[in-house]
Protein backbone atom coordinates (compact mmCIF):
# COMPACT_ATOMS: atom_id res chain seq x y z
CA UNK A 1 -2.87 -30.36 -1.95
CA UNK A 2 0.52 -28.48 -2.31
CA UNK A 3 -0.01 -24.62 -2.25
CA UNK A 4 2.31 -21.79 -2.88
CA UNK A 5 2.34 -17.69 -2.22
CA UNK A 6 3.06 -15.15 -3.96
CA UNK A 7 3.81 -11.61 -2.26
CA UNK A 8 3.48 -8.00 -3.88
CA UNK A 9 5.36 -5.87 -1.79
CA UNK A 10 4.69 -2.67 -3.06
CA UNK A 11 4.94 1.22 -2.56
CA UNK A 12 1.42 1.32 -1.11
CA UNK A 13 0.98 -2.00 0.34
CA UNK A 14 1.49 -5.65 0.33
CA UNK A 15 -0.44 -7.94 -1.15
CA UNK A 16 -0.20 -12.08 -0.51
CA UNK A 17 -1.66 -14.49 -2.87
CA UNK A 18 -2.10 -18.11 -1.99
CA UNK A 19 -2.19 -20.68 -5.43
CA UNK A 20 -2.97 -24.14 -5.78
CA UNK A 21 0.01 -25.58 -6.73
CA UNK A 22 -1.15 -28.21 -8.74
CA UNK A 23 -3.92 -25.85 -10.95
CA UNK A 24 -2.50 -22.20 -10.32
CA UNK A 25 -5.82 -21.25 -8.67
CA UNK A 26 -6.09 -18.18 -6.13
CA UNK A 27 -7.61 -19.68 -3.20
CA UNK A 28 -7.24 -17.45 -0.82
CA UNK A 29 -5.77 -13.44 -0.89
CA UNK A 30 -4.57 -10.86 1.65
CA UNK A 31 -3.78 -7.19 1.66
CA UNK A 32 -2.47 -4.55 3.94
CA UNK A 33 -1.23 -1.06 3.96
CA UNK A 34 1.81 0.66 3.82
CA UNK A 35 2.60 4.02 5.16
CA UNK A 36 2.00 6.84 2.45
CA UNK A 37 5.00 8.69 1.29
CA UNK A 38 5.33 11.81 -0.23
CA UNK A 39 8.39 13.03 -2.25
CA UNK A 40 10.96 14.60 -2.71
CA UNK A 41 11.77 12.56 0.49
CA UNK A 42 9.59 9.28 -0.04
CA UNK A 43 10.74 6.68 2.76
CA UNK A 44 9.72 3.69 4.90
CA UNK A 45 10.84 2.24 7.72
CA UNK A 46 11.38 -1.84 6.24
CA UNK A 47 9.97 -2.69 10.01
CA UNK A 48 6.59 -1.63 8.09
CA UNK A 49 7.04 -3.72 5.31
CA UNK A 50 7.43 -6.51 8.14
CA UNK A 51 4.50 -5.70 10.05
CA UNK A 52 2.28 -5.55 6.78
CA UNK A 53 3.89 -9.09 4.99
CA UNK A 54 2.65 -10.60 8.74
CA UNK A 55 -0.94 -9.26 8.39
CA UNK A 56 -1.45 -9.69 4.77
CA UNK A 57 -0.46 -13.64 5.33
CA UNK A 58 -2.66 -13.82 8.41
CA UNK A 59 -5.52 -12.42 6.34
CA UNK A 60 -4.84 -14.70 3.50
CA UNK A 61 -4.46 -17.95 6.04
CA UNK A 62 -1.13 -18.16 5.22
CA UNK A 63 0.56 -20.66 8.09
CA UNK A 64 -3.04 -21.85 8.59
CA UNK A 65 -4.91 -23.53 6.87
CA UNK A 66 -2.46 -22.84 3.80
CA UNK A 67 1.13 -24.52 4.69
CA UNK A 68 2.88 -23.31 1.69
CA UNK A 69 6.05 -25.39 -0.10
CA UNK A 70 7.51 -22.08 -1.68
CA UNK A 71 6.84 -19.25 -0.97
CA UNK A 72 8.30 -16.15 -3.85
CA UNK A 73 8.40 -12.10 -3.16
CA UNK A 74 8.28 -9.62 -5.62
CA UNK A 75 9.04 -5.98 -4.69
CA UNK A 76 9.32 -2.09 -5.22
CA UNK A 77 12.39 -1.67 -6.78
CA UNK A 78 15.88 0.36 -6.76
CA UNK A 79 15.33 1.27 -3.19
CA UNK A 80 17.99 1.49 -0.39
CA UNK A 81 18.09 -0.84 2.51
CA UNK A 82 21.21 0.15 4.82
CA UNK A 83 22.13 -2.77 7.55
CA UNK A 84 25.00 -2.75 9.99
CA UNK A 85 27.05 -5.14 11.92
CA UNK A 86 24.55 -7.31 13.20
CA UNK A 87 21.88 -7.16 10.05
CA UNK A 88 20.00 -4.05 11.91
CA UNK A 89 18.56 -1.10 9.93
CA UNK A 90 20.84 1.71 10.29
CA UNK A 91 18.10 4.41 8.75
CA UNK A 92 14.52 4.31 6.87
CA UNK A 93 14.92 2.69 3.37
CA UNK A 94 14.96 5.34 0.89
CA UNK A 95 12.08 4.56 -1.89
CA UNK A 96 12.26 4.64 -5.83
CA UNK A 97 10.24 7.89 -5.90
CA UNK A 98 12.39 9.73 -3.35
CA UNK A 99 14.22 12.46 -5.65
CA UNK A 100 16.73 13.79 -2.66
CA UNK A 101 19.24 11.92 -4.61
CA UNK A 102 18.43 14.26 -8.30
CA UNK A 103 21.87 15.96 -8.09
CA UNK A 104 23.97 13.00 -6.76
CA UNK A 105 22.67 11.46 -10.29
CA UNK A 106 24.20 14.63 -12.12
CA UNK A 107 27.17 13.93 -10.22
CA UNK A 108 27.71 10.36 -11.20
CA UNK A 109 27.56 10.48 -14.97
CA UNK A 110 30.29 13.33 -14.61
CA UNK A 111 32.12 11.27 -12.95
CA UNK A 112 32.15 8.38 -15.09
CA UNK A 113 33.65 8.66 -18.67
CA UNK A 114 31.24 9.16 -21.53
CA UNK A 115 28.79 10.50 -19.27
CA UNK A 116 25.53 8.77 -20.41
CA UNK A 117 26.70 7.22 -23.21
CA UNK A 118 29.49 5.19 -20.39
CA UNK A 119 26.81 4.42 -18.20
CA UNK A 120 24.35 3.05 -20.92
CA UNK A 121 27.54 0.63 -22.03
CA UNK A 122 28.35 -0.02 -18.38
CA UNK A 123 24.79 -1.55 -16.89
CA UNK A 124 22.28 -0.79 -20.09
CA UNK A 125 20.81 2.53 -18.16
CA UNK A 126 21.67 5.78 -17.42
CA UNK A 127 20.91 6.36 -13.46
CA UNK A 128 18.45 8.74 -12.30
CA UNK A 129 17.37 9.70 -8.78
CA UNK A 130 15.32 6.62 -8.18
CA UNK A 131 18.57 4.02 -8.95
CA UNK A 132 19.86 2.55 -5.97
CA UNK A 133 23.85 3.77 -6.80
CA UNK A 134 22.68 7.79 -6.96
CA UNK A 135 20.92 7.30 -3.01
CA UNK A 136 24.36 5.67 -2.07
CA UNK A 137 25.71 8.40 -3.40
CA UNK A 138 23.62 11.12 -1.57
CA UNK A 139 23.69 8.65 1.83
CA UNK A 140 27.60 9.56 0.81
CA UNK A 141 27.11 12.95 0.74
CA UNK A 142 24.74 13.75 3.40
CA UNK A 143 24.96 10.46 6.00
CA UNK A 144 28.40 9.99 5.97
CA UNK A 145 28.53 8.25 9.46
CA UNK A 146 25.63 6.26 7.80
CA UNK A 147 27.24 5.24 5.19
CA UNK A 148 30.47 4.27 7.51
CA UNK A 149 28.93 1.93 9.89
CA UNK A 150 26.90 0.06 6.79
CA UNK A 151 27.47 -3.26 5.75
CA UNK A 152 25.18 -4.24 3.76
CA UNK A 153 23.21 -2.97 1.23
CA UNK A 154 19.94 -4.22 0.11
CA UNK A 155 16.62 -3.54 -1.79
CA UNK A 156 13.27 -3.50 -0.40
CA UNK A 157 12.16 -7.55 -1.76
CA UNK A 158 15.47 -8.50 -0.83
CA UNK A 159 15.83 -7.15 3.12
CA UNK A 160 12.41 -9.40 3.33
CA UNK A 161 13.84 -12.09 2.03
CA UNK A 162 16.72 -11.85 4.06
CA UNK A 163 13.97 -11.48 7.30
CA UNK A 164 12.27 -14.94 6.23
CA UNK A 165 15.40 -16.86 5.47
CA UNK A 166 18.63 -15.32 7.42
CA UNK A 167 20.44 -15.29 4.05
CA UNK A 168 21.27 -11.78 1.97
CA UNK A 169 20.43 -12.73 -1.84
CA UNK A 170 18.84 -10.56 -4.91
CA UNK A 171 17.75 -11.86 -8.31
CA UNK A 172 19.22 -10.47 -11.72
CA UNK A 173 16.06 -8.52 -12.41
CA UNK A 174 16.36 -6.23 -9.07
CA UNK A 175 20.38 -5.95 -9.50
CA UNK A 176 19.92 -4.69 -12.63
CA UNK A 177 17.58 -1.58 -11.23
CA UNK A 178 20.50 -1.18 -8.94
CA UNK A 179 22.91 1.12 -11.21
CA UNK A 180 25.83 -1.53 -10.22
CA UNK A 181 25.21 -4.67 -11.98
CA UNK A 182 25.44 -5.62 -15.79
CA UNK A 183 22.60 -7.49 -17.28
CA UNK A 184 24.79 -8.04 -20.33
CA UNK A 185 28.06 -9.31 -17.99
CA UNK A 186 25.62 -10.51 -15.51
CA UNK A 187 27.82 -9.01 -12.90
CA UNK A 188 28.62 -6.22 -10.36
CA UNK A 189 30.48 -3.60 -11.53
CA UNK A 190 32.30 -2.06 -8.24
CA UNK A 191 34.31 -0.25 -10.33
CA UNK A 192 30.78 2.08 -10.36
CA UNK A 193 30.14 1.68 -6.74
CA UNK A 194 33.86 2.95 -6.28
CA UNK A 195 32.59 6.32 -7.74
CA UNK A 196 30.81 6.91 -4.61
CA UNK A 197 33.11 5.87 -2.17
CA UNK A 198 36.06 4.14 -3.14
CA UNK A 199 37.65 3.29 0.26
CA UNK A 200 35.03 0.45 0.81
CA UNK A 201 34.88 -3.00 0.19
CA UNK A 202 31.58 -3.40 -1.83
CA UNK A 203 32.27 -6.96 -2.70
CA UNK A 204 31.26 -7.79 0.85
CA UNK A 205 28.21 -5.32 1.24
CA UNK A 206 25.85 -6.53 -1.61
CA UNK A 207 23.39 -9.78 -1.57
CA UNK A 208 24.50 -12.71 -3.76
CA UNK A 209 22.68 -12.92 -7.45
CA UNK A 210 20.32 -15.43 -7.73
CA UNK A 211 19.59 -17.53 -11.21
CA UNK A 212 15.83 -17.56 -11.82
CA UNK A 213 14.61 -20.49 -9.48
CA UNK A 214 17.46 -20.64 -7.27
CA UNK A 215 16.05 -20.79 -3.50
CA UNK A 216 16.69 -18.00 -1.63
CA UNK A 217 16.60 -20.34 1.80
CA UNK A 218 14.02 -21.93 4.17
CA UNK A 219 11.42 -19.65 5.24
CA UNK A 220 12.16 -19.89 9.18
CA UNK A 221 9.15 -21.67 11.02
CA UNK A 222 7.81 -23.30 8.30
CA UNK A 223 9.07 -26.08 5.66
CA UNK A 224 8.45 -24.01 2.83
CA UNK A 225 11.51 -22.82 0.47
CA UNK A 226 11.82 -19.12 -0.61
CA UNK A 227 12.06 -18.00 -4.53
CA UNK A 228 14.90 -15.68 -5.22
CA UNK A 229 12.22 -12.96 -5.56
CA UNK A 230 12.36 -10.08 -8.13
CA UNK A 231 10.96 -6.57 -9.04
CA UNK A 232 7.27 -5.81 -8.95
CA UNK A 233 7.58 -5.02 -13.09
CA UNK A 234 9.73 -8.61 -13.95
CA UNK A 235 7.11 -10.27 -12.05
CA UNK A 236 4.37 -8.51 -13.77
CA UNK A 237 5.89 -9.82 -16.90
CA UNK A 238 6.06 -12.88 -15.70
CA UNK A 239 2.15 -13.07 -14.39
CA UNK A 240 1.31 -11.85 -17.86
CA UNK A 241 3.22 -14.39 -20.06
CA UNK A 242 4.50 -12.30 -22.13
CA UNK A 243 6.17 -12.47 -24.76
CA UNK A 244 9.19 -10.25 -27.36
CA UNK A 245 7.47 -7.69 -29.02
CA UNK A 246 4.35 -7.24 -26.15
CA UNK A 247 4.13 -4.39 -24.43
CA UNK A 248 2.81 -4.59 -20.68
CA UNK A 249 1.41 -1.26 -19.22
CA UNK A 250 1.24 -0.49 -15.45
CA UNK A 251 -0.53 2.30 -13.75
CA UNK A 252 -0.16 2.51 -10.29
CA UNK A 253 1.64 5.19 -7.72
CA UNK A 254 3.94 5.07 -10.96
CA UNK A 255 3.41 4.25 -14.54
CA UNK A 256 5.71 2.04 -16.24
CA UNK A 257 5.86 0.43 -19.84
CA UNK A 258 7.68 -2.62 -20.39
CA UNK A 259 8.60 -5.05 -23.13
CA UNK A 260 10.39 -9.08 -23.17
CA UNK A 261 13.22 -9.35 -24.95
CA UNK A 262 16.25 -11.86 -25.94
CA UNK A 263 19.42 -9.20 -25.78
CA UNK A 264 20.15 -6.26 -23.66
CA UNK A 265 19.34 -2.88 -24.47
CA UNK A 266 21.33 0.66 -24.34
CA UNK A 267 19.60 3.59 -24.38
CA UNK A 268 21.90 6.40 -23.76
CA UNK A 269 19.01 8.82 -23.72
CA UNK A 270 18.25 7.77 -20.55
CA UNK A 271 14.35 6.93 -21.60
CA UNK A 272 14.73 3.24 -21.51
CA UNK A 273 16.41 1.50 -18.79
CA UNK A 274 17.51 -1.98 -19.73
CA UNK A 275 16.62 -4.47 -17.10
CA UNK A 276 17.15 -7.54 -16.79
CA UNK A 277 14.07 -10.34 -16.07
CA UNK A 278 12.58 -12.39 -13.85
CA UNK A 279 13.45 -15.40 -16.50
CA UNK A 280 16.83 -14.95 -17.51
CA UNK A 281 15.70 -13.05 -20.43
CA UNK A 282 15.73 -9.07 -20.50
CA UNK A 283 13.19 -6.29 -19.67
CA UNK A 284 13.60 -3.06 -21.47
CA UNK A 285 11.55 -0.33 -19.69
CA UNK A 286 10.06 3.05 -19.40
CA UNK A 287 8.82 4.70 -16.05
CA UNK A 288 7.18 7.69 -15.19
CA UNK A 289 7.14 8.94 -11.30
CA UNK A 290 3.09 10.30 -11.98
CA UNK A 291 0.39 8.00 -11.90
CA UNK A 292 -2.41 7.14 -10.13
CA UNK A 293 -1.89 10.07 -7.34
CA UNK A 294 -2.53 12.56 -9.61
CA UNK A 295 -6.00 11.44 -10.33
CA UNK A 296 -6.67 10.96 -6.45
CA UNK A 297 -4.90 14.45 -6.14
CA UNK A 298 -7.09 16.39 -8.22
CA UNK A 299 -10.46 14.34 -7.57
CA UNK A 300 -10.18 15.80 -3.87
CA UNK A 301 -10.13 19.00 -5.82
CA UNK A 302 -12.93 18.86 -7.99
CA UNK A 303 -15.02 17.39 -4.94
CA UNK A 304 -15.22 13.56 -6.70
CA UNK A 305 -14.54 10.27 -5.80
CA UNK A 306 -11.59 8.07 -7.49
CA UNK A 307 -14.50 6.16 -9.04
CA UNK A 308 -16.25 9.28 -10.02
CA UNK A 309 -13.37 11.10 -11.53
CA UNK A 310 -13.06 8.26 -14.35
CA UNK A 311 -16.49 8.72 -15.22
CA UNK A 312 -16.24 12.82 -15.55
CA UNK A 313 -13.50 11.71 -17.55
CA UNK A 314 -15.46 10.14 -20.16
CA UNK A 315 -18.58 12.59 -20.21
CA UNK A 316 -15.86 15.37 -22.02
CA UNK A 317 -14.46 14.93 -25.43
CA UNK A 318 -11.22 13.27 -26.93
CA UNK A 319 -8.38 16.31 -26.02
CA UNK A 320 -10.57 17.67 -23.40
CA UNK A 321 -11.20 21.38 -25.47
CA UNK A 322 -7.66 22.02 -25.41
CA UNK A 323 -7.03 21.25 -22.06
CA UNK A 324 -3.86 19.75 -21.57
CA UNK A 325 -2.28 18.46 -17.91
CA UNK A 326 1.90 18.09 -17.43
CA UNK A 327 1.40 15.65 -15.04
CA UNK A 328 4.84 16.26 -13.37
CA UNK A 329 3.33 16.26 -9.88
CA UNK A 330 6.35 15.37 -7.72
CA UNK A 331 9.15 15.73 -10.35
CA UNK A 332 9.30 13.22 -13.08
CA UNK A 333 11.84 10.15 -13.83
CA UNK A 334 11.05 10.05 -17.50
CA UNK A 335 11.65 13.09 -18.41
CA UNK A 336 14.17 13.54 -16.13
CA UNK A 337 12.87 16.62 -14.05
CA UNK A 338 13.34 15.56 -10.55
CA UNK A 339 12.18 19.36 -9.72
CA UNK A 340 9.04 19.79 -11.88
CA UNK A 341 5.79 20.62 -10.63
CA UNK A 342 2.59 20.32 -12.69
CA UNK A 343 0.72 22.67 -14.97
CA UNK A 344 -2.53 22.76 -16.40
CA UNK A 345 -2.65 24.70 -19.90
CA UNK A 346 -5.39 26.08 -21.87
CA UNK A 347 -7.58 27.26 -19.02
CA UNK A 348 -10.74 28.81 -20.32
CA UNK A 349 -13.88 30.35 -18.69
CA UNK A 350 -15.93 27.48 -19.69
CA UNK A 351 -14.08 24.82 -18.41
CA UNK A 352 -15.54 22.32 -16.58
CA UNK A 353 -14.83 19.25 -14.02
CA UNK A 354 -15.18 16.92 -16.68
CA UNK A 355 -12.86 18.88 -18.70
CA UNK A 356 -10.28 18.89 -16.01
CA UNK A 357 -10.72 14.57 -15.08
CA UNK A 358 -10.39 14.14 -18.90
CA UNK A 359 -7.14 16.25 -19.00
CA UNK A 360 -5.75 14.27 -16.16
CA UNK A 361 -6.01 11.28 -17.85
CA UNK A 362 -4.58 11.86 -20.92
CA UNK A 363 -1.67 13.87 -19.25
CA UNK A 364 -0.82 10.44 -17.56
CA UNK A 365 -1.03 8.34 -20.47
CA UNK A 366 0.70 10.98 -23.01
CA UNK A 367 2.96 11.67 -20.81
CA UNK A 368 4.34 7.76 -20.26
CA UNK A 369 3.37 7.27 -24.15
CA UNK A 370 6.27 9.70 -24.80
CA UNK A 371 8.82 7.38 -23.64
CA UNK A 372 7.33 4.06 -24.80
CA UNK A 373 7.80 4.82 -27.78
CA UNK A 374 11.47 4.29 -27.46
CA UNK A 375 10.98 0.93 -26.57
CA UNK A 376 10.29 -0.27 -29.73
CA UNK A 377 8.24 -2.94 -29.88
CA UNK A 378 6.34 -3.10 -33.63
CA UNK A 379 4.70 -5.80 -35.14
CA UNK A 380 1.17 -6.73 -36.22
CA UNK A 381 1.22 -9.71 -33.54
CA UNK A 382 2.25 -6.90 -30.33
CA UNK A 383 -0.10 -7.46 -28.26
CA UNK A 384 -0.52 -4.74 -25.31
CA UNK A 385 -1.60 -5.44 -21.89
CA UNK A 386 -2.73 -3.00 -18.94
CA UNK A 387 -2.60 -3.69 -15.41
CA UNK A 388 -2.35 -1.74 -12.09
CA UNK A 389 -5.03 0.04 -9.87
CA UNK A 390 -6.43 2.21 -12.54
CA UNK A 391 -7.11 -0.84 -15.22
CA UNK A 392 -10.45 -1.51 -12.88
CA UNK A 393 -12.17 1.38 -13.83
CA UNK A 394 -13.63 2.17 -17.47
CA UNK A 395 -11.84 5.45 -18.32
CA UNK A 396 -8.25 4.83 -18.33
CA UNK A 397 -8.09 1.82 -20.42
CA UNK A 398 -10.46 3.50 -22.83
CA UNK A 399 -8.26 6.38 -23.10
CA UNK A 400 -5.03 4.14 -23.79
CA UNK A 401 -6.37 2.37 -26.23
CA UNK A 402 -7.31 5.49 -27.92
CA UNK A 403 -4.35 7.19 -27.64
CA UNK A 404 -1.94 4.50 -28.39
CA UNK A 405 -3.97 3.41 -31.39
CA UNK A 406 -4.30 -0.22 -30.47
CA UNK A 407 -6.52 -2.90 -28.90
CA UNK A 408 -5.94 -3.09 -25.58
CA UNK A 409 -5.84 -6.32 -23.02
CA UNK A 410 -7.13 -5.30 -19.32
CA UNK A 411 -6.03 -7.65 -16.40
CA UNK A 412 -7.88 -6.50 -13.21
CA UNK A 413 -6.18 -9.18 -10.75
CA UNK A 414 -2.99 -8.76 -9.47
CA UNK A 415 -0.50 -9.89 -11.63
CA UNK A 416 2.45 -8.38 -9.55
CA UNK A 417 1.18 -11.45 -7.04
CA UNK A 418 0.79 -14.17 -9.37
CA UNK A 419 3.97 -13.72 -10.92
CA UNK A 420 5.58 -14.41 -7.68
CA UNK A 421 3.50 -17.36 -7.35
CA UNK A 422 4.55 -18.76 -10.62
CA UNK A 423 8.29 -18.18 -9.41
CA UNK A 424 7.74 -19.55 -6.49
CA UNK A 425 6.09 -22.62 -8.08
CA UNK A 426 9.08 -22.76 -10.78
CA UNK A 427 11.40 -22.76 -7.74
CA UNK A 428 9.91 -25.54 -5.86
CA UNK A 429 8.85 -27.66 -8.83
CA UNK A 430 12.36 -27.15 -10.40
CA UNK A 431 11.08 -26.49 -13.70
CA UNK A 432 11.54 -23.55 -16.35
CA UNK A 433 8.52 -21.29 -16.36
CA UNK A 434 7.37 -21.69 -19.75
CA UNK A 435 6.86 -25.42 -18.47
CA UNK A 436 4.17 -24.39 -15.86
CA UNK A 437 0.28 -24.65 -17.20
CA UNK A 438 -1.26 -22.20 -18.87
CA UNK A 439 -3.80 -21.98 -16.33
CA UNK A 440 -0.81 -19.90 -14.46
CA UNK A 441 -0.96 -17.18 -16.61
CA UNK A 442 -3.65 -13.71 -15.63
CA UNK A 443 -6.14 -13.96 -17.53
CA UNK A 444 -7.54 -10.75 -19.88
CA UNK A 445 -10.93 -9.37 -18.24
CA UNK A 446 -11.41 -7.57 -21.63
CA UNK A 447 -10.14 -6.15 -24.71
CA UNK A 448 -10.98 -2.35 -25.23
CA UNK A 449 -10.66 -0.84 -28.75
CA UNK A 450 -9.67 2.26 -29.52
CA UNK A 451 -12.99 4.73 -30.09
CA UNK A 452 -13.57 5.83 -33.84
CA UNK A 453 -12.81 9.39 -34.47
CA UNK A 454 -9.83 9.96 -31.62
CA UNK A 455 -7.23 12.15 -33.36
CA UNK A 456 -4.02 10.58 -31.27
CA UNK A 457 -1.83 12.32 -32.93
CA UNK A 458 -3.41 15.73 -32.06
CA UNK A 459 -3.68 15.01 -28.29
CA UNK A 460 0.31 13.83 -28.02
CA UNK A 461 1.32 16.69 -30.21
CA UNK A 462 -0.62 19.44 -28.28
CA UNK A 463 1.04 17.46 -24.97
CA UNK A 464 4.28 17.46 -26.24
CA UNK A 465 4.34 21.24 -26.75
CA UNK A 466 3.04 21.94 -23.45
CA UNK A 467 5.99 19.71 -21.78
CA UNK A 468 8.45 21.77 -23.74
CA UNK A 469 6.97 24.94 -22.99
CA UNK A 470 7.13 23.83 -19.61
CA UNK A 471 10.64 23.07 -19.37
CA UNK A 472 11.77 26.68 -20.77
């Protein structure tokens, strides 16, 4: 039988599903570490991202027994791959959480007419310190002689594309986390790239754009073809099925909230970027920098496991006692406060571990919930999926679905991974992806309701006022 794999290349490690082609089955999975990071300077050396692809296939079988036909990558996105003459690495790939780059993203909107509002028009976001175009900058700024002997430019997914197949390519859904490509032209804008250095010739520095199930190339050493690849949230999307008017919700080292839709967005708040998809549709979405590291953070504090802090979560009450957690561990994207630090407010004598897991958890979620609601995304028929690290346990999906009022889908497997596999499958097979069987699609583990009694609206309002008080 024909089998294809899907690859999660993420923050924290990489993760390689193999599928049945024929039946979308997982028959066989793989995972291995990558190095921790910690920001404000959050690299890793893509020689790492190598290293783990190779064991995570070898632990998956990947070669042998599985001989895949396609083979499809999905990847952390926005982050900056520098090459030189001969394709080698000229520095360590600067991540999407690194926040070095805070002020070079001040610097670009003044520099661009309209400010916000110009870059909203320009590529459908406003850049932050995680876009690719504000660490160019700062390379710029601080690596000149870097900068100078690069020549080519390339995000995480697409540097291991380019190790499998020889050829330099992206897909429309990473380009569009870049801060230099249009989803609504579908094309690079070097007039923005000019802004940080305009003596170059960007035209020949950046990978070629991809349509959805355009090969990427040959996978060298093996007869398999390689998907164009995309971001770890379009493929997410993807592995989900879902559809305009859904709303996907992923905790993991970050927390992002996501919807499908037809046209481009433009949010010149800067609280939705407006992505592009791994379909050829679009992918309006909300990130937050805080996630599942602040639970693992404050566990080793209160002397619990990851496991055990969920379930002092749910021993305290809805809103904790008044116990309310800014979350804004290592800066935050969404709000943009790339120099934040968290607080804890309401500290009383009787507070208690429980008090403090509970708090954590609802920091997380208010503090993502703040944004999503930008996105937009009403309707009777929404429904709302959550996925990532965190979905396995029983306290954070409990606590979504009670504070965003709704029933909630869980997906424990890894949809990042499947949704590569269905691209990789579209590739090969040559078809559109609604055309693959539903069998494709992750399936729910459960549905969580929201708890009777849970005043929401309470628990975000008492958040909100402790982020503003915060920021004054």
């Amino acid at each position: 039988m024909p089998f294809v794999v899907g690859v999660d290349s993420s923050t924290s490690a990489c993760k390689v599903q193999v599928h049945d082609l024929e039946t979308g089955q997982v028959l066989a999975t793989g995972r291995s570490p990558h190095p921790t990071t910690q920001p404000p300077r959050s690299e890793q050396h893509p020689s790492d991202w190598e290293r783990a692809f190779n064991r995570a296939c070898a632990e998956a079988g990947v070669g042998a027994p599985y001989e895949p036909v396609a083979m499809s990558i999905a990847g952390q996105q926005h982050g900056m791959v520098v090459l030189g003459e001969d394709g080698e690495v000229l520095r360590p790939a600067k991540l999407w959480n690194d926040t070095e780059s805070a002020s070079d993203s001040d610097a670009l909107l003044d520099a661009l007419e309209g400010g916000k509002a110009g870059w909203a028009d320009a590529i459908g976001s406003v850049p932050v310190a995680s876009f690719t175009v504000t660490k160019l900058h700062w390379l710029a700024r601080c690596e000149p002689d870097v900068l100078a002997r690069t020549r080519s430019v390339l995000l995480p997914h697409d540097w291991l594309n380019f190790t499998l197949t020889g050829q330099m390519t992206t897909d429309r859904g990473d380009a569009s986390g870049t801060g230099y490509w249009s989803p609504r032209e579908a094309r690079y804008r070097f007039d923005l790239l000019g802004l940080v250095d305009h003596s170059l010739d960007w035209s020949s520095m950046v990978p070629r754009v991809l349509s959805p199930t355009e090969a990427a190339g040959v996978w060298r050493g093996h007869d398999a073809i390689v998907g164009p690849g995309t971001g770890d949230n379009m493929a997410v999307s993807l592995g989900l099925g879902l559809h305009p008017g859904d709303l996907g919700l992923s905790f993991g080292t970050s927390a992002t909230a996501f919807t499908v839709s037809n046209v481009p967005s433009n949010d010149s708040t800067g609280a939705v970027a407006g992505f592009a998809d791994a379909t050829g549709r679009y992918l309006p979405l909300v990130c937050t920098l805080n996630a599942t590291k602040v639970f693992a953070s404050l566990a080793d504090i209160v002397g619990a496991t990851q496991v055990e802090f969920g379930e002092l979560a749910l021993e305290a009450e809805p809103g904790a006692s008044g116990l309310v957690l800014v979350p804004h561990f290592d800066g935050e994207r969404t709000p943009n406060r790339p120099a934040a630090t968290g607080t804890l407010r309401g500290l009383r004598n009787d507070v208690t571990r429980a008090h403090i897991a509970r708090a954590a958890m609802e920091g997380v979620v208010c503090n993502l919930l703040a944004g999503t609601d930008a996105l937009q995304s009403p309707g009777t028929d929404r429904r709302v999926f959550l996925v990532g690290g965190a979905a396995r346990g029983r306290a954070l999906p409990q606590i979504v679905a009670d504070l965003i009022e709704s029933p909630v889908h869980v997906v424990t497997e890894e949809a990042v991974a499947t949704g590569a596999a269905i691209q990789a499958a579209a590739t090969y097979l040559g078809c559109d992806f609604d055309s693959l069987a539903a069998s494709w699609r992750v399936a729910p583990e459960s549905v969580i309701e929201p708890a009777a009694g849970v005043d929401a609206k309470e628990i975000r309002e008492r958040y909100a006022e402790a982020v503003s008080a915060d920021s004054t």
